[in-house]
C-alpha atoms as a PDB file:
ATOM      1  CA  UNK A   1      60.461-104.194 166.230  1.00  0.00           C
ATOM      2  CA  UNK A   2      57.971-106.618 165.078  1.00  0.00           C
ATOM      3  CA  UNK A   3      58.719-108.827 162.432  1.00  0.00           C
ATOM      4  CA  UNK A   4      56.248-107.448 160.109  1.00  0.00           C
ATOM      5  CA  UNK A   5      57.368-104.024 161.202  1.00  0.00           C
ATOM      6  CA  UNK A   6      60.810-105.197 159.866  1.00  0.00           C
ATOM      7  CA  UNK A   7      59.820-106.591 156.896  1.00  0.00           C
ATOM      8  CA  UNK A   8      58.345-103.812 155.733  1.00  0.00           C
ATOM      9  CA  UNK A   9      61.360-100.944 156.577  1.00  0.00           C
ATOM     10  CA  UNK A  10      63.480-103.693 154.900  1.00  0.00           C
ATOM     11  CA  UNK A  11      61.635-103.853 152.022  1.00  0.00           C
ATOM     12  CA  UNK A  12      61.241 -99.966 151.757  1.00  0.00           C
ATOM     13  CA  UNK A  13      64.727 -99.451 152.455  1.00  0.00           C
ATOM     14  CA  UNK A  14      65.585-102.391 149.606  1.00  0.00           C
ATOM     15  CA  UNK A  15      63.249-100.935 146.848  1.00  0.00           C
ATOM     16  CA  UNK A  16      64.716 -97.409 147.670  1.00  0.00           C
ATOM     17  CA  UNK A  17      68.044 -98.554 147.142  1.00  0.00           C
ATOM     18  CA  UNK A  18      67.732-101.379 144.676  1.00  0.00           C
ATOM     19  CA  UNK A  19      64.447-100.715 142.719  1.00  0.00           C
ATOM     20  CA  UNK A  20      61.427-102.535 143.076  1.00  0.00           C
ATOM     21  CA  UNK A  21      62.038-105.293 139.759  1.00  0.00           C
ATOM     22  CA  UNK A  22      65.706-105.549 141.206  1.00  0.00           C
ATOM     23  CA  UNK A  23      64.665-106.837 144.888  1.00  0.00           C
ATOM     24  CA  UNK A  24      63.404-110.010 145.410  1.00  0.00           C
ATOM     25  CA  UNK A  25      61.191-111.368 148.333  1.00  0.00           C
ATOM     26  CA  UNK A  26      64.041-113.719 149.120  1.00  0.00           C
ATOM     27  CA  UNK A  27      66.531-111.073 150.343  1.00  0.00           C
ATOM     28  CA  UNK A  28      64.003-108.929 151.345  1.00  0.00           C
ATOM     29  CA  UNK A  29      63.845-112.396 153.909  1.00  0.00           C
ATOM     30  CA  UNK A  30      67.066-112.467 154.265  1.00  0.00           C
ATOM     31  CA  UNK A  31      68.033-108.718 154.820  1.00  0.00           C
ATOM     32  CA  UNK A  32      64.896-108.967 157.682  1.00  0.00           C
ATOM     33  CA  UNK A  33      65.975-112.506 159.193  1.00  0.00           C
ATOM     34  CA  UNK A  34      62.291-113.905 158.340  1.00  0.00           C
ATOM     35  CA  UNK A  35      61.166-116.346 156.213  1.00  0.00           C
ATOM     36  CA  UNK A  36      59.975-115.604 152.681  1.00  0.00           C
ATOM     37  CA  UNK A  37      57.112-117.489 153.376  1.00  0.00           C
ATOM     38  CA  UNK A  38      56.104-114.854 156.560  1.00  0.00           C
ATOM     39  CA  UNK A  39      56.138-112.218 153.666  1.00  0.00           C
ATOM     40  CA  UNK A  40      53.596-114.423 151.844  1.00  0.00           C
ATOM     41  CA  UNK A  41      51.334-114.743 154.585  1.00  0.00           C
ATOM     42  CA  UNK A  42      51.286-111.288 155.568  1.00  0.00           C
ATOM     43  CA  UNK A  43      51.615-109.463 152.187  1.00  0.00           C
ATOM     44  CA  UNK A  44      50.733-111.810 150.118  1.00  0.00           C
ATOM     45  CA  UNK A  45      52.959-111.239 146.886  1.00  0.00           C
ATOM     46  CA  UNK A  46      55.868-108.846 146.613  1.00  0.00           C
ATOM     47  CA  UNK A  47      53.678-106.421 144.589  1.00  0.00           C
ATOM     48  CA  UNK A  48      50.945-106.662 148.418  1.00  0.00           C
ATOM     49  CA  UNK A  49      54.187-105.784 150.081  1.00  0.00           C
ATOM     50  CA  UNK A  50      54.738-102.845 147.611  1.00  0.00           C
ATOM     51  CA  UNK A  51      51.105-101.470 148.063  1.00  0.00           C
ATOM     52  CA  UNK A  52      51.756-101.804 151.698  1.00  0.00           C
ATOM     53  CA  UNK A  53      54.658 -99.778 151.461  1.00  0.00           C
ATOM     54  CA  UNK A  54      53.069 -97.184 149.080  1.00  0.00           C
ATOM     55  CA  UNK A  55      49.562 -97.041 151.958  1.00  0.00           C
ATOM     56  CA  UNK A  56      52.016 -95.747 154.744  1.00  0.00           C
ATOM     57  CA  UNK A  57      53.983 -93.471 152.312  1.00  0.00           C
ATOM     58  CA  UNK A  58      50.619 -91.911 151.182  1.00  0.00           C
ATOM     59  CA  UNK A  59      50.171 -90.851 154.686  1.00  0.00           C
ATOM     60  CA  UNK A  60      53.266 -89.905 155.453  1.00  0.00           C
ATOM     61  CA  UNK A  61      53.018 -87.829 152.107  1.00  0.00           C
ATOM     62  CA  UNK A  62      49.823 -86.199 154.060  1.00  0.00           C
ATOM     63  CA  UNK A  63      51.275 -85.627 156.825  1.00  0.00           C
ATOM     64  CA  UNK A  64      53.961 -83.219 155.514  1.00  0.00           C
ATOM     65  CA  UNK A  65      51.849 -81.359 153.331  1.00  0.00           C
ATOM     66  CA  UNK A  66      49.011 -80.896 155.803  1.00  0.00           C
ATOM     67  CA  UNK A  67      51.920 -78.202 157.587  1.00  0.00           C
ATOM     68  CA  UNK A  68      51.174 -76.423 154.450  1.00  0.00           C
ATOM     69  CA  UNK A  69      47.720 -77.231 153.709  1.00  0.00           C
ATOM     70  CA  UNK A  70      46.754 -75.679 157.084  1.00  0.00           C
ATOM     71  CA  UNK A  71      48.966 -72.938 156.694  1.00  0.00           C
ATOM     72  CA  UNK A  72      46.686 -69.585 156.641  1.00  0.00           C
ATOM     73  CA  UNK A  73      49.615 -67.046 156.147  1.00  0.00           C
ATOM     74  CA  UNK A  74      50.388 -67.039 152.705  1.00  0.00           C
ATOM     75  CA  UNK A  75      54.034 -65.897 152.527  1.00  0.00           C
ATOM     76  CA  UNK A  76      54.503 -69.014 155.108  1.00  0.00           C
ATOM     77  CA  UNK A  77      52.924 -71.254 152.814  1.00  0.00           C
ATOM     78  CA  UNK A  78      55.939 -70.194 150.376  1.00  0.00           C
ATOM     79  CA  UNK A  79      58.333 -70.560 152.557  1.00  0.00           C
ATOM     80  CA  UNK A  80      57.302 -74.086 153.977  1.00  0.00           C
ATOM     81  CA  UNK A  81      56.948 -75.520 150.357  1.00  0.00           C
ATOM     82  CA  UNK A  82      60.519 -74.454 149.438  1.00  0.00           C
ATOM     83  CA  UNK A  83      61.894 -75.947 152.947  1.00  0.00           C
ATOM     84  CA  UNK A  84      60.625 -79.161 152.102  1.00  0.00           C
ATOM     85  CA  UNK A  85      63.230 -81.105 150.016  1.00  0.00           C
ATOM     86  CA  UNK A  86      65.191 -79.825 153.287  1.00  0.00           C
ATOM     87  CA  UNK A  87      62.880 -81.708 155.758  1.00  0.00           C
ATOM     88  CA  UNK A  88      64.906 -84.442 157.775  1.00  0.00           C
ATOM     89  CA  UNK A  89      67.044 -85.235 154.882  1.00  0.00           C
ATOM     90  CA  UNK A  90      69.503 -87.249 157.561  1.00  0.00           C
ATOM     91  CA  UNK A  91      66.922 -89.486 158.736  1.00  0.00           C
ATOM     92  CA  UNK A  92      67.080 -92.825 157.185  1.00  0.00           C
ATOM     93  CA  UNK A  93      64.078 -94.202 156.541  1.00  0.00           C
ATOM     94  CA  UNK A  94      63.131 -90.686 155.885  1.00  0.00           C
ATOM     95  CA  UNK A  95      65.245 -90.620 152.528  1.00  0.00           C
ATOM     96  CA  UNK A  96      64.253 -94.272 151.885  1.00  0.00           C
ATOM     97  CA  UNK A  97      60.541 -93.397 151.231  1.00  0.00           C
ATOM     98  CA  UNK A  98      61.439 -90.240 149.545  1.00  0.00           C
ATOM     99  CA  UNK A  99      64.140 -92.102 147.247  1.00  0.00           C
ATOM    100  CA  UNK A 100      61.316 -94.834 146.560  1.00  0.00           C
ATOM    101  CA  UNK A 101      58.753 -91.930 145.655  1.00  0.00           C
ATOM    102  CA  UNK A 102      61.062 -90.326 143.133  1.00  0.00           C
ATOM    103  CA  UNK A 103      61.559 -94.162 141.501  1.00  0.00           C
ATOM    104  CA  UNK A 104      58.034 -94.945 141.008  1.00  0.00           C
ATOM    105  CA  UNK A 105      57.410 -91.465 139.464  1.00  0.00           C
ATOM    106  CA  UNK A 106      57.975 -93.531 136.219  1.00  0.00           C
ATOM    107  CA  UNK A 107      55.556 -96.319 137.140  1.00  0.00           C
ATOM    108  CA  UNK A 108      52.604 -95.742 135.988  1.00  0.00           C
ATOM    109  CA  UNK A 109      51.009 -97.767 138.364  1.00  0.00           C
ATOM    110  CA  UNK A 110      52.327 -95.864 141.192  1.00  0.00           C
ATOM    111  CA  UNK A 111      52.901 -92.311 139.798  1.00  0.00           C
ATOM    112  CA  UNK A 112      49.996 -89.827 140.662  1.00  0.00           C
ATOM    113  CA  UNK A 113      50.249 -86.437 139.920  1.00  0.00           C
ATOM    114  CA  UNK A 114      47.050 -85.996 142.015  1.00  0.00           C
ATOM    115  CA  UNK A 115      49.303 -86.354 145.089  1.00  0.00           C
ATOM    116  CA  UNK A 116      50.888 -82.619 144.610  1.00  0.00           C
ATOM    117  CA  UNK A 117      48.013 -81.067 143.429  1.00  0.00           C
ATOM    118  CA  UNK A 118      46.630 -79.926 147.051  1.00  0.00           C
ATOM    119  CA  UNK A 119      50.258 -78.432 147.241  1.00  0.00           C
ATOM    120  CA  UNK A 120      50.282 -76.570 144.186  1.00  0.00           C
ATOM    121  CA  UNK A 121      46.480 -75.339 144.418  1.00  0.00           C
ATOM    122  CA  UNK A 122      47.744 -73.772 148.109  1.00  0.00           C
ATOM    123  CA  UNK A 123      50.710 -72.238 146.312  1.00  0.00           C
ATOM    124  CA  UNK A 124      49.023 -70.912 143.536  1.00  0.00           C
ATOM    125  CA  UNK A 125      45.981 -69.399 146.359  1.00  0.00           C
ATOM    126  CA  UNK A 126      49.324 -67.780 148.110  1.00  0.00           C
ATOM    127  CA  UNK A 127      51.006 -66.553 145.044  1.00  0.00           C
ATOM    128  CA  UNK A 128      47.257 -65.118 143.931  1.00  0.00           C
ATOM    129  CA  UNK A 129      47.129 -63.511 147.804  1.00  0.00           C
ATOM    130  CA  UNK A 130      50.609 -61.784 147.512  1.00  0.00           C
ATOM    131  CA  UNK A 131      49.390 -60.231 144.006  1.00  0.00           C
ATOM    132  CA  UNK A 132      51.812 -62.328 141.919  1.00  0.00           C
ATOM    133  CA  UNK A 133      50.789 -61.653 138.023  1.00  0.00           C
ATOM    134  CA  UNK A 134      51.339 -65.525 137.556  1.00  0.00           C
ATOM    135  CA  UNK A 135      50.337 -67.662 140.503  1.00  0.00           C
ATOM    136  CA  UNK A 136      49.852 -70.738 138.453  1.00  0.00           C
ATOM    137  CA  UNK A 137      53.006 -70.457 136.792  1.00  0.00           C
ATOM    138  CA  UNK A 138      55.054 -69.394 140.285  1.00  0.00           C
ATOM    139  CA  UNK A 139      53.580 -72.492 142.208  1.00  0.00           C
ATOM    140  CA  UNK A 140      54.271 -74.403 139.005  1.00  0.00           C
ATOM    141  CA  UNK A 141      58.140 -73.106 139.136  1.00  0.00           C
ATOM    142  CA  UNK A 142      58.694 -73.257 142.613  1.00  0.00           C
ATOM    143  CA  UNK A 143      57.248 -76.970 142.611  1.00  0.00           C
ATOM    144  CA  UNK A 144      59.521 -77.793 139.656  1.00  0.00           C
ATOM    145  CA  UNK A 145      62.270 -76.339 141.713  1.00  0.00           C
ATOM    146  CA  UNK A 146      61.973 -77.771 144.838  1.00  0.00           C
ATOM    147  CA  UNK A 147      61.753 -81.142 143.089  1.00  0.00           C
ATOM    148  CA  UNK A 148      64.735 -81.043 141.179  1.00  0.00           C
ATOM    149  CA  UNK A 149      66.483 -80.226 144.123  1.00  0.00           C
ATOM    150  CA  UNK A 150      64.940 -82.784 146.022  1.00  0.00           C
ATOM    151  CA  UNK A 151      66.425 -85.363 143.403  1.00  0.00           C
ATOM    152  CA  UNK A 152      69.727 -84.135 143.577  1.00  0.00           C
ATOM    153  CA  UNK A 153      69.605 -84.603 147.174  1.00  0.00           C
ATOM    154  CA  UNK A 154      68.328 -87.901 147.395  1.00  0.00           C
ATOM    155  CA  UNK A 155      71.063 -88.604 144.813  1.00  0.00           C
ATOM    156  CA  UNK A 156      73.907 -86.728 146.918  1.00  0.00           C
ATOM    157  CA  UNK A 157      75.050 -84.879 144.005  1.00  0.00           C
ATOM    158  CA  UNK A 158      73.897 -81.468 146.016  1.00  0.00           C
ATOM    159  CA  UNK A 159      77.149 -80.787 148.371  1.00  0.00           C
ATOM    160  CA  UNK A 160      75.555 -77.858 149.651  1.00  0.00           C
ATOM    161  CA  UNK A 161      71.813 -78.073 150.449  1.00  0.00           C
ATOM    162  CA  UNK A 162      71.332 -75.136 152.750  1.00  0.00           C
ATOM    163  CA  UNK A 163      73.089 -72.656 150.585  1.00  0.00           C
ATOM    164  CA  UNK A 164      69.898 -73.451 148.176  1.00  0.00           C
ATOM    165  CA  UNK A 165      67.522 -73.253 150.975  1.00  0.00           C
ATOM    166  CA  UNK A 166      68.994 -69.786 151.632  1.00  0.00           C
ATOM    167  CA  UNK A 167      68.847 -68.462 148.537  1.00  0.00           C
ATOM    168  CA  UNK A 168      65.788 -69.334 147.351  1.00  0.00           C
ATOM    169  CA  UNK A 169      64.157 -68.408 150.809  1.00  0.00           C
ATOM    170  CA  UNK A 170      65.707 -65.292 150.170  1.00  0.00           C
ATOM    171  CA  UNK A 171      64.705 -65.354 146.880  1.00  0.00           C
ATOM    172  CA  UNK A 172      60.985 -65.625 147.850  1.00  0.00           C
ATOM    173  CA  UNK A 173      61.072 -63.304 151.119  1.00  0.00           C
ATOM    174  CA  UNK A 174      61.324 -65.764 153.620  1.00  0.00           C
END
């Protein structure tokens, strides 16, 4: 792995566990075996390191949804959304970014709701499809939902994730 390669799943995994204000350049260094001075010439600052971070997550982010996104069949489009706090939740880095996400929801520097809106527009146009009465208020709910659960996940307080993915896959005809 390259060294900026490393300093940047060090710092990701670091923020994810620690917080962003809690971890500083210097054991981001440390925890990568570089210098703190390499993360100043590539990055810049710890917040350039951050927005690095945040880039690559925002395309991750697309690259998940766009399953959806392109999804034409709208009772898959259901059933895809609620899978996703299920999506390769023992990968490591994986849960890192995900964990990080779900801290900087209370940044407002980083928080954009504008991120799920694609998502819930393609619920809403699959809810409106199936003839829900509420399709607005069902992609609302089941995006309310599957965060929550997402949360509890990422902070292992769910023993028993696939008994929710079952029942609310059931629970929407999956």
């Amino acid at each position: 792995m390259e060294k900026k390669d490393k300093i940047l799943a060090t710092a990701l995994a670091l923020f994810a566990k620690e917080g962003y204000t809690a971890t500083s350049t210097a054991k981001i260094a440390k925890e990568a075996g570089v210098s703190e001075g390499l993360i100043f010439r590539h990055y810049e600052n710890k917040k350039g390191l951050l927005d690095a971070i945040m880039s690559a997550c925002d395309i991750r982010l697309e690259r998940v949804l766009m399953h959806i996104l392109d999804e034409e069949d709208p009772q898959q489009v259901i059933c895809k959304a609620i899978s996703l706090p299920f999506v390769n939740m023992d990968n490591e880095e994986e849960v890192a970014y995900w964990k990080l996400q779900f801290k900087l929801k209370w940044d407002q520097e980083y928080n954009n709701p504008e991120k799920m809106k694609p998502l819930l527009q393609k619920l809403s146009w699959a809810f409106r499809r199936l003839g829900n009465p509420n399709p607005d208020q069902e992609a609302a709910l089941v995006s309310h939902i599957t965060e929550s659960i997402s949360t509890e996940i990422l902070r292992g307080n769910l023993t028993d994730p696939a008994s929710y993915q079952a029942f609310l896959l059931e629970k929407y005809n999956c």
